[in-house]
Protein backbone atom coordinates (compact mmCIF):
# COMPACT_ATOMS: atom_id res chain seq x y z
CA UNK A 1 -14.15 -3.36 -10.38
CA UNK A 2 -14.12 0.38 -9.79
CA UNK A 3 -15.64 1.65 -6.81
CA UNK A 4 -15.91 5.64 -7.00
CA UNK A 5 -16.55 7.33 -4.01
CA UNK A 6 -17.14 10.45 -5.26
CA UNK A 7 -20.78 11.87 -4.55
CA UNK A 8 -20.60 13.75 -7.87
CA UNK A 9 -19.61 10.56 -9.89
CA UNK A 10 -16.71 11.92 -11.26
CA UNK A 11 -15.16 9.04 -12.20
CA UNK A 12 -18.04 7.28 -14.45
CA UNK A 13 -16.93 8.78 -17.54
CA UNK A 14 -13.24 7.79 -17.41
CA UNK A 15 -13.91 4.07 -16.65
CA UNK A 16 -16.52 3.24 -18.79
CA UNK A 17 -14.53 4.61 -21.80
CA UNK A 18 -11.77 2.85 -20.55
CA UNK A 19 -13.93 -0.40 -20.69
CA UNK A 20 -14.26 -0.48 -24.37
CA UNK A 21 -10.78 -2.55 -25.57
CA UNK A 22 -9.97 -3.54 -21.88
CA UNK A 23 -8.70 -7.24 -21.89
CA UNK A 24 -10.71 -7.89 -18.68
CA UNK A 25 -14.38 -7.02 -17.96
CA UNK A 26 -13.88 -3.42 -16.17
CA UNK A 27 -17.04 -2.86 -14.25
CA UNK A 28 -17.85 0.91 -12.36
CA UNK A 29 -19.80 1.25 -8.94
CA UNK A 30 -21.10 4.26 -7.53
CA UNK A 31 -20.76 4.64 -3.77
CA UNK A 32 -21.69 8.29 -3.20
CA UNK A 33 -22.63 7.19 0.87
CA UNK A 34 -18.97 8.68 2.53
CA UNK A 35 -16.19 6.89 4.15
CA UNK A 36 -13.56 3.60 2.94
CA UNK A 37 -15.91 1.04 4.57
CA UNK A 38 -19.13 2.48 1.92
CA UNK A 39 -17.11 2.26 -1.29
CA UNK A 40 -15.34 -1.24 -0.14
CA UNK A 41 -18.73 -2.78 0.08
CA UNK A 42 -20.37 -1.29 -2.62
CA UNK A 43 -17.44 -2.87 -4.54
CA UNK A 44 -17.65 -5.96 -3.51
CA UNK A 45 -21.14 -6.06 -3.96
CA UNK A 46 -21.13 -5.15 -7.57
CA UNK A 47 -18.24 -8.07 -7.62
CA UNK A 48 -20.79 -10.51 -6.40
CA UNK A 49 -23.50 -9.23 -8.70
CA UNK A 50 -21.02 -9.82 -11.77
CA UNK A 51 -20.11 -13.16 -10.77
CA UNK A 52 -23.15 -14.53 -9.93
CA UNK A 53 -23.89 -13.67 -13.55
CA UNK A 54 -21.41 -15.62 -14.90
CA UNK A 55 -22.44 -18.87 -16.96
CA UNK A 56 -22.05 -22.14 -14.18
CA UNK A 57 -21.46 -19.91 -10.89
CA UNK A 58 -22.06 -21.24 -7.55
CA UNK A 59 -25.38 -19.44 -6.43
CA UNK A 60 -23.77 -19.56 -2.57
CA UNK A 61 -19.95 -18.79 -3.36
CA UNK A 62 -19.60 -16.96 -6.85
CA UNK A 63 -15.99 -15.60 -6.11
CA UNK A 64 -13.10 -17.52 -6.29
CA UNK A 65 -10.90 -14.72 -5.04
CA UNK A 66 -11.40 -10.78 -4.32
CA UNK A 67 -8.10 -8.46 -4.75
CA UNK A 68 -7.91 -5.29 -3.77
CA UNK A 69 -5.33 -2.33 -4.46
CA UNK A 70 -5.17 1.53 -3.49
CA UNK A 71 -6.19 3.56 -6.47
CA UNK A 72 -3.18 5.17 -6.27
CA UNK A 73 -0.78 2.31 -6.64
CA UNK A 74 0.47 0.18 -9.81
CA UNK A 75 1.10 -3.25 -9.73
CA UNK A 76 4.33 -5.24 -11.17
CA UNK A 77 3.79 -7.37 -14.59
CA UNK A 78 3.03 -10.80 -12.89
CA UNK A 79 1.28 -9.45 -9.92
CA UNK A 80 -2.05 -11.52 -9.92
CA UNK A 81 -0.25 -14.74 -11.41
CA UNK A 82 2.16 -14.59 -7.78
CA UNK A 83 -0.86 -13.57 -4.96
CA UNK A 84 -2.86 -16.85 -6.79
CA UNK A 85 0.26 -18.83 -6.34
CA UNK A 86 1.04 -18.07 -3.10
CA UNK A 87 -2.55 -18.86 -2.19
CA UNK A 88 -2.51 -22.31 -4.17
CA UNK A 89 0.74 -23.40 -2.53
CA UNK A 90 0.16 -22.08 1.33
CA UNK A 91 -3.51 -23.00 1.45
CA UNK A 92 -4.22 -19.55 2.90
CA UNK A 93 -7.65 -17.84 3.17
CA UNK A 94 -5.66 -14.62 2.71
CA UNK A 95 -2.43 -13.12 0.87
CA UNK A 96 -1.20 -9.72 1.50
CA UNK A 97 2.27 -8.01 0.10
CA UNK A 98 4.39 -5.06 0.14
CA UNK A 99 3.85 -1.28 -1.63
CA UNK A 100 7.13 0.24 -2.23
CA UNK A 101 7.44 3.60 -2.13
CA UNK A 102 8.14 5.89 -5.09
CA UNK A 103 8.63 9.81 -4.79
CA UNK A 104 7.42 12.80 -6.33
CA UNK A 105 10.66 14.60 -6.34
CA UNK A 106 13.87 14.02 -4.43
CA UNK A 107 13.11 13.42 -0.87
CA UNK A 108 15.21 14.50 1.76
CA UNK A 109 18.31 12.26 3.27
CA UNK A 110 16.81 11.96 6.37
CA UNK A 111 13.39 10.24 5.03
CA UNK A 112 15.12 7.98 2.82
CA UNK A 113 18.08 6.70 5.05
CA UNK A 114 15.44 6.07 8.10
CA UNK A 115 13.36 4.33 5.45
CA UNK A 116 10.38 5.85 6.84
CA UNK A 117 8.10 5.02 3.73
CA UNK A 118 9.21 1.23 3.36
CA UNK A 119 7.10 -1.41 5.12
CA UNK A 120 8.28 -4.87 6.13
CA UNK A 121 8.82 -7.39 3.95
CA UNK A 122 8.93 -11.24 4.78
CA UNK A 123 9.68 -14.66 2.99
CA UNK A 124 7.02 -15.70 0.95
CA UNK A 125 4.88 -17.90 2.94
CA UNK A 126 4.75 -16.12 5.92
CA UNK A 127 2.31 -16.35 8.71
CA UNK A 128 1.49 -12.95 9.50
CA UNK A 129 -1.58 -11.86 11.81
CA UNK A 130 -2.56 -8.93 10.00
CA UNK A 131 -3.24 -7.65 6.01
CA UNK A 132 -4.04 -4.41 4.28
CA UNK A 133 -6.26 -3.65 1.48
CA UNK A 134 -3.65 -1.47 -0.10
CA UNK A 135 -2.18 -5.39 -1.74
CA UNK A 136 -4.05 -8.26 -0.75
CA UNK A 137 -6.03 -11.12 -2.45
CA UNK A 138 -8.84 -12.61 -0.06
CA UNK A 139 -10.72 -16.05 -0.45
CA UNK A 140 -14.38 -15.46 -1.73
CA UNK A 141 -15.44 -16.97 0.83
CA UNK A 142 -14.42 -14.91 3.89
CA UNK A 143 -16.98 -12.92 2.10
CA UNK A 144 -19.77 -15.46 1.57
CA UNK A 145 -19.37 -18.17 3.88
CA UNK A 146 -18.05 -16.06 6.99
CA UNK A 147 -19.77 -13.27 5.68
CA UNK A 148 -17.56 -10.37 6.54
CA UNK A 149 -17.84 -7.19 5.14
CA UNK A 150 -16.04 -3.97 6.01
CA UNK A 151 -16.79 -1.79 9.15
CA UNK A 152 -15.46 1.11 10.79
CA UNK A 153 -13.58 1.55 14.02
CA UNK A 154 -15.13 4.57 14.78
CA UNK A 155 -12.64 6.44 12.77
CA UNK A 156 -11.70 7.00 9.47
CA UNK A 157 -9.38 4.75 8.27
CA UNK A 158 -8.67 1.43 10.00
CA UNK A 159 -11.20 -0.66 8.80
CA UNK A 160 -8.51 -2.76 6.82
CA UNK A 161 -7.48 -3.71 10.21
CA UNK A 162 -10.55 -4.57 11.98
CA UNK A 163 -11.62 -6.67 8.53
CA UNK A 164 -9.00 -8.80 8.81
CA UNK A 165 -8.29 -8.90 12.67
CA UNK A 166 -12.39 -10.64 12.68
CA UNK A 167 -10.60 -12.74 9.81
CA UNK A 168 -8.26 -14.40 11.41
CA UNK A 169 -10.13 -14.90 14.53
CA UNK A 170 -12.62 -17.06 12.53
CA UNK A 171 -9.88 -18.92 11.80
CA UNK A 172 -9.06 -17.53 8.16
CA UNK A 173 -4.59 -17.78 7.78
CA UNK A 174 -2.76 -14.50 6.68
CA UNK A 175 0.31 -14.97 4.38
CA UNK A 176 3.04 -13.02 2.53
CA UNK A 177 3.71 -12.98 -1.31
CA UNK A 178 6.76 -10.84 -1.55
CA UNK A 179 6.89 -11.28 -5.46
CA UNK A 180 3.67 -9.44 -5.54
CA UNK A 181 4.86 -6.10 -5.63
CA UNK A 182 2.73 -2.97 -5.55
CA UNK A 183 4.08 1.22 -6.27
CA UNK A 184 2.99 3.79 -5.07
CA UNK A 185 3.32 7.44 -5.37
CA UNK A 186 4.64 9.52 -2.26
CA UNK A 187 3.46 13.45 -2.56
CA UNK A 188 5.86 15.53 -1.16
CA UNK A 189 2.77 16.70 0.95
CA UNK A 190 3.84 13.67 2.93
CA UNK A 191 7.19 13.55 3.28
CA UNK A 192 7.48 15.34 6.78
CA UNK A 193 8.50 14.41 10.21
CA UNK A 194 5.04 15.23 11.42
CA UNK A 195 3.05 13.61 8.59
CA UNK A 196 4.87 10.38 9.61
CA UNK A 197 4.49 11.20 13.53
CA UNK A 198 0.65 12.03 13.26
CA UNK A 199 0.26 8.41 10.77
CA UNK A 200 2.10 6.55 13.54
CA UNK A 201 -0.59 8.39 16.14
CA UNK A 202 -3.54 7.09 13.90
CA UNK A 203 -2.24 3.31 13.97
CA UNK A 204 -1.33 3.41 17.65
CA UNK A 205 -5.26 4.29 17.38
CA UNK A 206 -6.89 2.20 15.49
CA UNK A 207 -5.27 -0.81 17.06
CA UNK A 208 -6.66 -0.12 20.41
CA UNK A 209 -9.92 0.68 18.50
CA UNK A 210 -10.03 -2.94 17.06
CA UNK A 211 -8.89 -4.34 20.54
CA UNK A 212 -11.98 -2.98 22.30
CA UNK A 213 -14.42 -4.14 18.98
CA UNK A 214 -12.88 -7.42 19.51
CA UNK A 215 -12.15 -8.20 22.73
CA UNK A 216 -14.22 -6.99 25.83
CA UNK A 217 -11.68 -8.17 27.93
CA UNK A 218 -10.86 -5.09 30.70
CA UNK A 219 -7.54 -7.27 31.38
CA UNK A 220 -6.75 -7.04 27.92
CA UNK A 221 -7.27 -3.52 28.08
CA UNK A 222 -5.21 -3.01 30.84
CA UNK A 223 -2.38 -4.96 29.56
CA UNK A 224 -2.58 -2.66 25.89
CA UNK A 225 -2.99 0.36 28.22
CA UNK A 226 0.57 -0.90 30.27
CA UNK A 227 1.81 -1.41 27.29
CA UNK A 228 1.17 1.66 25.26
CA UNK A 229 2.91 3.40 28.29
CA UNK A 230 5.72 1.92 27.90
CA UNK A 231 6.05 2.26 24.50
CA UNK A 232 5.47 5.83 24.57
CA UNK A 233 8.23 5.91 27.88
CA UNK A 234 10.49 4.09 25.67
CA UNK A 235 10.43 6.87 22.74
CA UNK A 236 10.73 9.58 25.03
CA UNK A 237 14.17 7.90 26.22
CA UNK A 238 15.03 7.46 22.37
CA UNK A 239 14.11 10.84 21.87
CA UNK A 240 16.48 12.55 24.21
CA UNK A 241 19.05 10.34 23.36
CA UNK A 242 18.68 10.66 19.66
CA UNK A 243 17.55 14.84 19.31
CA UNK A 244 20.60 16.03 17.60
CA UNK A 245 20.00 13.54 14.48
CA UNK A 246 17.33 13.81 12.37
CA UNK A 247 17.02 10.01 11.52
CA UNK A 248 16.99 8.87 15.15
CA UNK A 249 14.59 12.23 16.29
CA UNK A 250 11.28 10.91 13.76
CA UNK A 251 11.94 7.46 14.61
CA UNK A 252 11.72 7.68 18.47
CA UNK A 253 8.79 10.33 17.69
CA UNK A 254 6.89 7.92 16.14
CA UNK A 255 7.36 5.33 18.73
CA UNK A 256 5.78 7.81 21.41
CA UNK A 257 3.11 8.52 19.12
CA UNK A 258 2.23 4.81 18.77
CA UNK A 259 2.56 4.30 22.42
CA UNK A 260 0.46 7.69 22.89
CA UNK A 261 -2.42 6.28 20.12
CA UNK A 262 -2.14 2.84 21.74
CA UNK A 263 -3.46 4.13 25.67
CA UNK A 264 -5.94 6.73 23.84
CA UNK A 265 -7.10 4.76 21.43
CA UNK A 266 -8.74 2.29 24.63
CA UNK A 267 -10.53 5.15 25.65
CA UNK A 268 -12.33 6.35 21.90
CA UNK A 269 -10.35 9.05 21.05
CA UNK A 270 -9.97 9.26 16.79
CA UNK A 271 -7.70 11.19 14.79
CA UNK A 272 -8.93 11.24 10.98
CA UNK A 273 -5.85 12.08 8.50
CA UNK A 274 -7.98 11.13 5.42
CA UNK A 275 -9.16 15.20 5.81
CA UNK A 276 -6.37 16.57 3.79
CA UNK A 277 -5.85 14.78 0.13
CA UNK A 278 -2.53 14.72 -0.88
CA UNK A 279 -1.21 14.44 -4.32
CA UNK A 280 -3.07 14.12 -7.26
């Protein structure tokens, strides 16, 4: 399933020639309404339209399973065969997993020995409390019987994050597949200290943003507020501390831009880094 979120359609051509030959049924959406949330559902939509189609579906809960990758990323041989493993061995309503980075060029030393680009990786199995669409594999039913479907924050971006935070407060378990490795391809537009300061800004952000969607709690708010402060106080000591090198100077940035997008975020500020594309 191709969701193209281009309002010219620019995409149409290229996928339906590619679905002539393709070992799988490769089915193309058009979302031309703006914004991740439009061309998530329209995707998923078209995915429950093809497999309520399908000879001896369930009328109520057609999908088995949704997965979802960037459509900048590649996937390693195997990939689907581990996410449905993980699933049939853990139980769990969800399975997320790692996207390793991969260059355009030769970065510089400081980017790769503060490992800026590389996200946390766990045991397979693990309970985690949060996902991303950019490698994950959701139970159907999140989408039928729960009925979730994506939303924004207010901002672009983020929406991942709210999905799956009203996930797993319904109840719906979080896991890690570390087998089920994804690539992806970092531009060199990217590979800055500020492009990784402003991105740590935007999450600082967006979790506030999904604290105050899901919890109306003022003490809660407090508490993030408190402790967004601290954060941010705790940078600024890295920072001075760490100015002379490099490695240490973006890391303790980025902490004081989380701790900055943590206490802002409470109050509805947005920062939108989707306005620049990067790459090709």
């Amino acid at each position: 399933m191709v969701a193209d979120n281009d309002p010219e359609a620019s995409a149409r051509a290229m996928v339906e020639a590619r679905a002539d030959g393709f070992p799988h049924a490769l089915v193309y959406t058009h979302a031309p309404r703006p914004g991740i949330p439009a061309a998530r559902n329209a995707a998923l939509r078209a995915s429950l339209s093809w497999a309520r189609a399908q000879p001896g579906a369930d009328p109520e809960h057609p999908l088995d399973a949704v997965c979802v990758v960037d459509d900048d990323e590649w996937v390693v041989p195997g990939w689907l065969r581990e996410l449905l493993g993980t699933r049939a061995a853990t139980g769990a309503d969800v399975v997320t997993a790692t996207v390793e980075p991969v260059f355009v060029g030769t970065p510089p030393a400081w980017a790769v020995a503060g490992r800026f680009y590389e996200r946390d990786r766990y045991p397979t199995g693990t309970s985690l409390d949060y996902a991303r669409t950019s490698n994950v594999l959701v139970d159907g039913r999140v989408f039928t019987a729960d009925g979730l479907r994506f939303a924004s924050v207010g901002m672009p971006g983020g929406s991942d994050t709210f999905f799956f935070e009203r996930a797993r407060l319904r109840g719906r378990r979080i896991v890690w597949c570390d087998e089920a490795v994804a690539y992806e391809e970092v531009p060199a537009e990217r590979v800055s200290a500020r492009w990784l300061v402003l991105r740590q800004y935007r999450y600082g952000l967006v979790r506030s943003a999904v604290l105050r969607a899901t919890v109306p709690s003022r003490a809660r708010h407090v508490r993030r507020a408190l402790a967004g402060a601290g954060t941010a106080a705790w940078g600024l000591a890295r920072l001075v501390v760490g100015v002379a090198d490099p490695v240490r100077r973006v890391a303790a940035a980025r902490v004081v831009a989380s701790g900055v997008g943590l206490v802002l975020g409470l109050v509805g500020v947005t920062y939108d880094d989707y306005r620049e594309v990067h790459g090709r």
